[in-house]
Protein backbone atom coordinates (compact mmCIF):
# COMPACT_ATOMS: atom_id res chain seq x y z
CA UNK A 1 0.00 0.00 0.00
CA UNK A 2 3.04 2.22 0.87
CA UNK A 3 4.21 1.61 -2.72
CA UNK A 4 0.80 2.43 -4.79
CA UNK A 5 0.80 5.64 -2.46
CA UNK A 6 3.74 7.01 -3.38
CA UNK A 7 3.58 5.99 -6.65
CA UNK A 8 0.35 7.92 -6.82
CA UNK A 9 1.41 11.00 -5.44
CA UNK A 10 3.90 10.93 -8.19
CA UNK A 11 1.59 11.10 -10.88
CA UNK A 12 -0.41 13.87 -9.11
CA UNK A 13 2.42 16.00 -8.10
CA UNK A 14 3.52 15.41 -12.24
CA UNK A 15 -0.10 16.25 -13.60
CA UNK A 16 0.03 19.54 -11.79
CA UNK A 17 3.32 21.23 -13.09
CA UNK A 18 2.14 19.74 -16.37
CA UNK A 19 -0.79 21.90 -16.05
CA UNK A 20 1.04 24.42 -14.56
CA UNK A 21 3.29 24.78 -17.68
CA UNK A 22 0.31 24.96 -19.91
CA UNK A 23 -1.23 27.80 -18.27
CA UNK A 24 -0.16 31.41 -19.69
CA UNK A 25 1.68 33.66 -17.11
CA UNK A 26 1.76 37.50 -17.46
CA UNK A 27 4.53 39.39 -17.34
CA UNK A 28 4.74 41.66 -14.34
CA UNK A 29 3.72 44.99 -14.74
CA UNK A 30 0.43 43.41 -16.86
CA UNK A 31 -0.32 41.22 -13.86
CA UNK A 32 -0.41 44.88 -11.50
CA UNK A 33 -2.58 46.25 -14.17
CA UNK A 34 -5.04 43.65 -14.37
CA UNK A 35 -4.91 43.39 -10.53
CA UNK A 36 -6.13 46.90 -10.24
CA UNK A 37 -8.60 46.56 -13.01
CA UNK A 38 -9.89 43.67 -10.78
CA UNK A 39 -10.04 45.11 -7.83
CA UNK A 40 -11.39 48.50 -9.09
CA UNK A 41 -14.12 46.20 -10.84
CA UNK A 42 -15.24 44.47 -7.67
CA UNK A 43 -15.46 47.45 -5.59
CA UNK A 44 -12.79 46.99 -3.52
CA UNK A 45 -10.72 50.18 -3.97
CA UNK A 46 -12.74 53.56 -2.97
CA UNK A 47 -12.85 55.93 -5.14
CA UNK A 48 -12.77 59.43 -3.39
CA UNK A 49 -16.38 61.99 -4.25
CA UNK A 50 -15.78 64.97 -7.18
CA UNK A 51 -13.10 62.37 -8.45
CA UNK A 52 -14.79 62.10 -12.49
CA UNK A 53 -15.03 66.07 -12.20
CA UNK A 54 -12.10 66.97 -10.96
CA UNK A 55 -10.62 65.17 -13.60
CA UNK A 56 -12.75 66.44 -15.90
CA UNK A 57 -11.70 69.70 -15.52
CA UNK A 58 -8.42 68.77 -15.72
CA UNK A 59 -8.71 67.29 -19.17
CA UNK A 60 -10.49 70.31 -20.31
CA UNK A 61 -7.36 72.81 -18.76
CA UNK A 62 -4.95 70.24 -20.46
CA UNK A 63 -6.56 70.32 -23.72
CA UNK A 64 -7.06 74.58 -23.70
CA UNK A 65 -3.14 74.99 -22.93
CA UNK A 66 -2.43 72.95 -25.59
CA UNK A 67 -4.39 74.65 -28.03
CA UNK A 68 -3.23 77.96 -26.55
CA UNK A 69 0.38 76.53 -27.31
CA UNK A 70 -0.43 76.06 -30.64
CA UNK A 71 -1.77 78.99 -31.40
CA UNK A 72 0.83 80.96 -30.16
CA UNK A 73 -0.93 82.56 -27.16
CA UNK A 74 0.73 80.31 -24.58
CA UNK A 75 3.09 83.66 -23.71
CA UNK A 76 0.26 86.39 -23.49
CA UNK A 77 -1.58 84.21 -21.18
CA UNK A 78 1.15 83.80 -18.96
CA UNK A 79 2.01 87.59 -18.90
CA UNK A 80 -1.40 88.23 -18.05
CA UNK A 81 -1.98 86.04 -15.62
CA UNK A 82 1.60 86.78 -13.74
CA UNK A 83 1.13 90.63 -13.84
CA UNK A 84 -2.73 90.42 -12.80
CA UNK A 85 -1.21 88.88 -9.42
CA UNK A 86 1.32 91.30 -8.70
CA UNK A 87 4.56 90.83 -11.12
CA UNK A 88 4.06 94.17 -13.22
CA UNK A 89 7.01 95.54 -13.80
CA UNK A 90 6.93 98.99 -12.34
CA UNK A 91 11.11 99.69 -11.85
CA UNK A 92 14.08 99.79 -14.22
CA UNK A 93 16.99 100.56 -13.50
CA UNK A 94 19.59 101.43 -16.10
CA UNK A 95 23.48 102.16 -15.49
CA UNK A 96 25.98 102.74 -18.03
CA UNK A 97 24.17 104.65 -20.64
CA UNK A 98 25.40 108.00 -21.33
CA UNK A 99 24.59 108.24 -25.25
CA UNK A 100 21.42 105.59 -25.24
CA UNK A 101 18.44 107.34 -23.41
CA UNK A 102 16.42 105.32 -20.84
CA UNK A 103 13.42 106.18 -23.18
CA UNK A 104 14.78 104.37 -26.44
CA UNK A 105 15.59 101.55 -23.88
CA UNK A 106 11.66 100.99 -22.89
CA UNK A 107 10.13 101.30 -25.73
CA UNK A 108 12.72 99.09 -27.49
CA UNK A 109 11.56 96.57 -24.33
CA UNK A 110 8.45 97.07 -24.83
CA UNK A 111 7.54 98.03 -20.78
CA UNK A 112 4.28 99.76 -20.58
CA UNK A 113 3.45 99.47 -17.03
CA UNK A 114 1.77 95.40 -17.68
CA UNK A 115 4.67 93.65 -19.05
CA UNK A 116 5.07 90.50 -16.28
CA UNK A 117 8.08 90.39 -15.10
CA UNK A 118 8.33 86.14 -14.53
CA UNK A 119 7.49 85.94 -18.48
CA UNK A 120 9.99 88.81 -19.46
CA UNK A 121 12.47 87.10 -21.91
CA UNK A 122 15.62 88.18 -20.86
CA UNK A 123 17.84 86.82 -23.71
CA UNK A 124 15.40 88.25 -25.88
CA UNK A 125 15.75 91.66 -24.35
CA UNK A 126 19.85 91.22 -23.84
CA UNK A 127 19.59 90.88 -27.66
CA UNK A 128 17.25 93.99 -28.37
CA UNK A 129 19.46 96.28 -26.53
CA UNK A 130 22.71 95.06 -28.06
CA UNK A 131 20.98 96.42 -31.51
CA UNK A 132 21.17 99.95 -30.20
CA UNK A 133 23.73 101.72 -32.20
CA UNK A 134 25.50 102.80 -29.29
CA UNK A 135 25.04 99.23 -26.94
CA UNK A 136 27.98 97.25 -26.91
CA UNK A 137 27.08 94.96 -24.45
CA UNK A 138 23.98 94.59 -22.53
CA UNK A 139 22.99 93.10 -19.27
CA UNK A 140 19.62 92.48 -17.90
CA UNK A 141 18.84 90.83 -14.75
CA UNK A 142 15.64 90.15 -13.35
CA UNK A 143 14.84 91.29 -9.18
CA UNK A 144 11.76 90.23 -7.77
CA UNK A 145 8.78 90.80 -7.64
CA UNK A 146 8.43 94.36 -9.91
CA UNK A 147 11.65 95.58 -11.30
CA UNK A 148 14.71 94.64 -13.87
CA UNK A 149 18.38 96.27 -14.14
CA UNK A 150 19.74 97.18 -17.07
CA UNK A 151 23.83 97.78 -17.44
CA UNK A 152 25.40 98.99 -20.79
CA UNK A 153 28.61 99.12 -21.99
CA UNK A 154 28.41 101.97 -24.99
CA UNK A 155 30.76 102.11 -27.84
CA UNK A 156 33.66 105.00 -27.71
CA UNK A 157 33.89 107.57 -30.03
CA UNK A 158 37.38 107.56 -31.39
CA UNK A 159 36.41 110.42 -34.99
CA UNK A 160 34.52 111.62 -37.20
CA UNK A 161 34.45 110.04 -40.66
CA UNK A 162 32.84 112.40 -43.90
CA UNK A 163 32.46 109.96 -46.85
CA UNK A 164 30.75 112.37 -49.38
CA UNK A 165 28.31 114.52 -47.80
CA UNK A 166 27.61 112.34 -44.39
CA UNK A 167 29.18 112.49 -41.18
CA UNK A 168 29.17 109.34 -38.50
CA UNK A 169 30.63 108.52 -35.60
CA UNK A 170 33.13 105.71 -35.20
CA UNK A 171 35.40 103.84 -32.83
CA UNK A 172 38.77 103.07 -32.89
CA UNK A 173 39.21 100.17 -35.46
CA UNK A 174 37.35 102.17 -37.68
CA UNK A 175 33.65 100.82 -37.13
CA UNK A 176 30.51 103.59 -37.81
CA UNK A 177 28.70 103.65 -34.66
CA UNK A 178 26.04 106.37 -35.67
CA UNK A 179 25.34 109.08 -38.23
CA UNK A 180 26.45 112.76 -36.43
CA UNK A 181 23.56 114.51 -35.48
CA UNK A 182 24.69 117.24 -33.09
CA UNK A 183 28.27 119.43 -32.21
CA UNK A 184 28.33 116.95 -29.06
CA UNK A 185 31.64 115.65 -30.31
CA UNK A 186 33.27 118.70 -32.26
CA UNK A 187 36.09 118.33 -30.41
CA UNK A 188 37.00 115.02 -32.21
CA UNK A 189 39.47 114.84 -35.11
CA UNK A 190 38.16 114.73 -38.61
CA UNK A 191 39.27 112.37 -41.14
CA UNK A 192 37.73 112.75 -44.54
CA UNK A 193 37.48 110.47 -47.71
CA UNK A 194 37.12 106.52 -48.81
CA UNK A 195 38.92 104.26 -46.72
CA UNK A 196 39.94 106.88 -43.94
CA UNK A 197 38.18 105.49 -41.14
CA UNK A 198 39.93 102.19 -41.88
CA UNK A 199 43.98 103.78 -41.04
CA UNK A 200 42.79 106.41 -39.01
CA UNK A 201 43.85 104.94 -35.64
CA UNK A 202 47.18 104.03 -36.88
CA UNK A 203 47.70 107.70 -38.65
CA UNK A 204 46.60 109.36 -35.78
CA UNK A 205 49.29 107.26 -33.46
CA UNK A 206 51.89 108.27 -35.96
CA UNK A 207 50.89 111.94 -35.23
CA UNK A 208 51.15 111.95 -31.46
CA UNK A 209 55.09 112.50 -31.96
CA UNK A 210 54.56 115.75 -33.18
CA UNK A 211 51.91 116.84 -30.84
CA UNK A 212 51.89 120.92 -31.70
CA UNK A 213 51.43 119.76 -35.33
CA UNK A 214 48.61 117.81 -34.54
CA UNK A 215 47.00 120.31 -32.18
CA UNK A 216 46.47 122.71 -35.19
CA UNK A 217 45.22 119.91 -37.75
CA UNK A 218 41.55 120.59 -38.51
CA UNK A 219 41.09 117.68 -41.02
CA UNK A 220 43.19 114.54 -42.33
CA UNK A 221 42.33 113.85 -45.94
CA UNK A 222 43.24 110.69 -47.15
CA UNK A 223 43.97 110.75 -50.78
CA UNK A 224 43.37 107.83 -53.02
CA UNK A 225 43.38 105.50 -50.22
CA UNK A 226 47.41 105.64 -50.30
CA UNK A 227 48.53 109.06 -48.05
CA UNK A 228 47.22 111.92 -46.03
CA UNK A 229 46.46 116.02 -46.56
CA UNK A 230 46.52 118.03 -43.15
CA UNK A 231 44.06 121.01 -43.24
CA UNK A 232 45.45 123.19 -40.60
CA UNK A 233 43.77 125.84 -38.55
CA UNK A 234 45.00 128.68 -40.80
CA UNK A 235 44.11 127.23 -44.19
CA UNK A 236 47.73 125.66 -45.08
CA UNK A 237 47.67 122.61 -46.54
CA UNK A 238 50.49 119.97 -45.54
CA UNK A 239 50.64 117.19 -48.41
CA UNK A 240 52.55 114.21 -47.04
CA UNK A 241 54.34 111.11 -48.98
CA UNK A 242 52.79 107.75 -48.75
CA UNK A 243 56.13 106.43 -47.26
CA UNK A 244 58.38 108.30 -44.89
CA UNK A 245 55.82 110.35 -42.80
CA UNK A 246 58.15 111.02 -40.11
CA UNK A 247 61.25 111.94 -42.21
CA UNK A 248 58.82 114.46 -43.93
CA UNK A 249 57.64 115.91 -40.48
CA UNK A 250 60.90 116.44 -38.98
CA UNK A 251 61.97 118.11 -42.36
CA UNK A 252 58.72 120.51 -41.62
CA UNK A 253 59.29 120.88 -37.91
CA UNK A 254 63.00 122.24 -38.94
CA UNK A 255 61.52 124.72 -41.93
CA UNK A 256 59.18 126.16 -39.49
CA UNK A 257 61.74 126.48 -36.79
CA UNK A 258 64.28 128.16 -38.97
CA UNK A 259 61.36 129.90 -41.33
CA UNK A 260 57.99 130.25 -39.44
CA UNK A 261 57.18 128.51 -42.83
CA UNK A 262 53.70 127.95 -41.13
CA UNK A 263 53.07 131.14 -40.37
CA UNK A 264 53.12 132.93 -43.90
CA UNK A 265 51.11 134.16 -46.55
CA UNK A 266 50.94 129.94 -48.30
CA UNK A 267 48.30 128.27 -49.53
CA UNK A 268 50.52 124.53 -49.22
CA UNK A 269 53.61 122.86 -48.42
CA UNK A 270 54.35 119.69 -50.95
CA UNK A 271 56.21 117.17 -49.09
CA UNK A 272 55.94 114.48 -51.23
CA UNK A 273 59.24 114.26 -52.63
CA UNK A 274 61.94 113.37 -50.40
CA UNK A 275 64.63 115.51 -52.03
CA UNK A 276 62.54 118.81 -52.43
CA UNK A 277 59.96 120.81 -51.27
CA UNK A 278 57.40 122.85 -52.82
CA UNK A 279 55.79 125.71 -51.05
CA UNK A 280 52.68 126.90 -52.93
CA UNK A 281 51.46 130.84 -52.19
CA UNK A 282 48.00 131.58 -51.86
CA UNK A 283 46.23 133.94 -54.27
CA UNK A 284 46.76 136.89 -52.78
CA UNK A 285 51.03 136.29 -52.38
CA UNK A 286 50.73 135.64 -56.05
CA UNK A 287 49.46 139.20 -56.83
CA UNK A 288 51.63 140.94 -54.37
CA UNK A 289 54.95 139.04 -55.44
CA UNK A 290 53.66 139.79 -59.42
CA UNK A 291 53.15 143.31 -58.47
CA UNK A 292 56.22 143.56 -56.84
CA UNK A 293 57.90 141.81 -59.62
CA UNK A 294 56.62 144.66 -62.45
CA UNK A 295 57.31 147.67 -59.54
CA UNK A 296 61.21 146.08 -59.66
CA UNK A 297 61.24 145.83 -63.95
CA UNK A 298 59.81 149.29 -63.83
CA UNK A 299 62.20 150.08 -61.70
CA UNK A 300 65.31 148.48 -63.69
CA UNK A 301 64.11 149.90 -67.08
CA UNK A 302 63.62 153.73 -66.34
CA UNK A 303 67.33 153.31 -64.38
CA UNK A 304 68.53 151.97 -67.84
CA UNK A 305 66.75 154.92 -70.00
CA UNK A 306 68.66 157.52 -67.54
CA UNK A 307 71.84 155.81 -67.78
């Protein structure tokens, strides 16, 4: 009996796993699923009042942001809705700025007293500023709950450019920062003619060696985009070589220490040529010199007659 026993819970023990193997098992995560679909079936899991509404509502907001996002209003709401609860900007504060007005800085920011602060873009705005024709750099920082600050770092003026009619502004390495509008910056050196923004810099470092030269130099005139005219104070007209500026200066600085060759009746001094100089007279020297020239032949011929 002990044998047919055990030989019989063999087979039964066998039967089940082969039943066991022919039964489908889910994997896990399904098996959690259908557990809760069970159990939410049967009634065993409570389901709290205002549940179905509350999520109602919730699809509805889900679905009206979405649209909202693609329709492009997503960023109006949000301003609205931030400034209506108390993040208007009502404070900016600007440093830096001595040629850009604070005005031209709102209005290129758009701030009209409802801009929200939390949806301000402040890339956006560093960008804006930076087009400014006198903006450098801009900085814009946000400082809760109603105000931004602005900081600018403005372009120098270095001259004044005139190509053709038009005078601008520009900085050192010869960019145009803005057309001249006012006398605001009279007191900066003029360089006229194509390409004379471009070696102004360098020209003008070349001239700091001769410093009571340069203090009476109303306009450098660069000619054919190869050499420079100096337009002094008193009319006279220096006309340097395109090579050999400073062996043409220090030839000038000696003339008008031995000669006051600066401070005559001449219209220009040619400088061009290394091994000469030409000194042109202005009108009125011509006419005195010819009329002193006929008083002298005058002069010669009666003494001739008499003799």
């Amino acid at each position: 009996m002990i044998g047919k026993k055990a030989g019989g819970s063999r087979r039964q023990v066998a039967g089940n796993v082969a039943g066991a193997d022919d039964r489908r098992v889910l994997p896990r995560p399904l098996r959690r699923i259908v557990r809760f679909a069970v159990s939410l079936a049967t009634g065993r899991i409570d389901i709290p009042r205002h549940t179905g509404t509350l999520a109602t509502f919730g699809f509805f907001a889900v679905v009206g942001l979405y649209g909202m996002s693609l329709g492009g209003h997503g960023h109006d709401v949000a301003q609205s809705t931030t400034a209506a609860v108390g993040f208007a900007i009502e404070d900016v504060k600007v440093s830096g700025n001595e040629q850009t007005s604070e005005i031209d800085i709102l209005q290129l920011l758009g701030l009209d007293g409802t801009t929200s602060l939390v949806a301000l873009d402040i890339d956006a705005a560093r960008r804006k500023l930076s087009e400014l024709p006198w903006v450098e750099y801009a900085e814009v920082r946000k400082v809760y709950p109603r105000t931004i600050e602005v900081n600018l770092k403005e372009r120098k003026a270095f001259a004044i450019w005139q190509h053709g009619s038009d005078l601008s502004l520009i900085e050192k390495n010869g960019a145009v920062i803005a057309p001249l509008k006012d006398n605001k910056f009279a007191s900066l050196p003029l360089f006229v003619g194509q390409d004379a923004e471009k070696a102004a810099a360098s020209f003008a470092e070349q001239m700091d060696k001769w410093p009571d030269l340069k203090n009476r130099v109303r306009a450098y005139v660069r000619v054919s985009s190869r050499r420079w005219d100096l337009h002094l104070d008193n009319g006279i007209v220096l006309k340097l070589p395109e090579d050999n500026i400073p062996d043409a200066l220090t030839l000038l600085a000696r003339l008008e220490k031995d000669q006051n060759v600066l401070e005559r009746d001449i219209a220009a001094v040619d400088l061009r040529l290394h091994d000469r100089t030409t000194i042109q007279l202005t009108a009125a020297a011509v006419e005195r010199r010819q009329q002193a020239l006929d008083a002298r032949t005058k002069a010669l011929k009666k003494a001739g007659e008499q003799t």
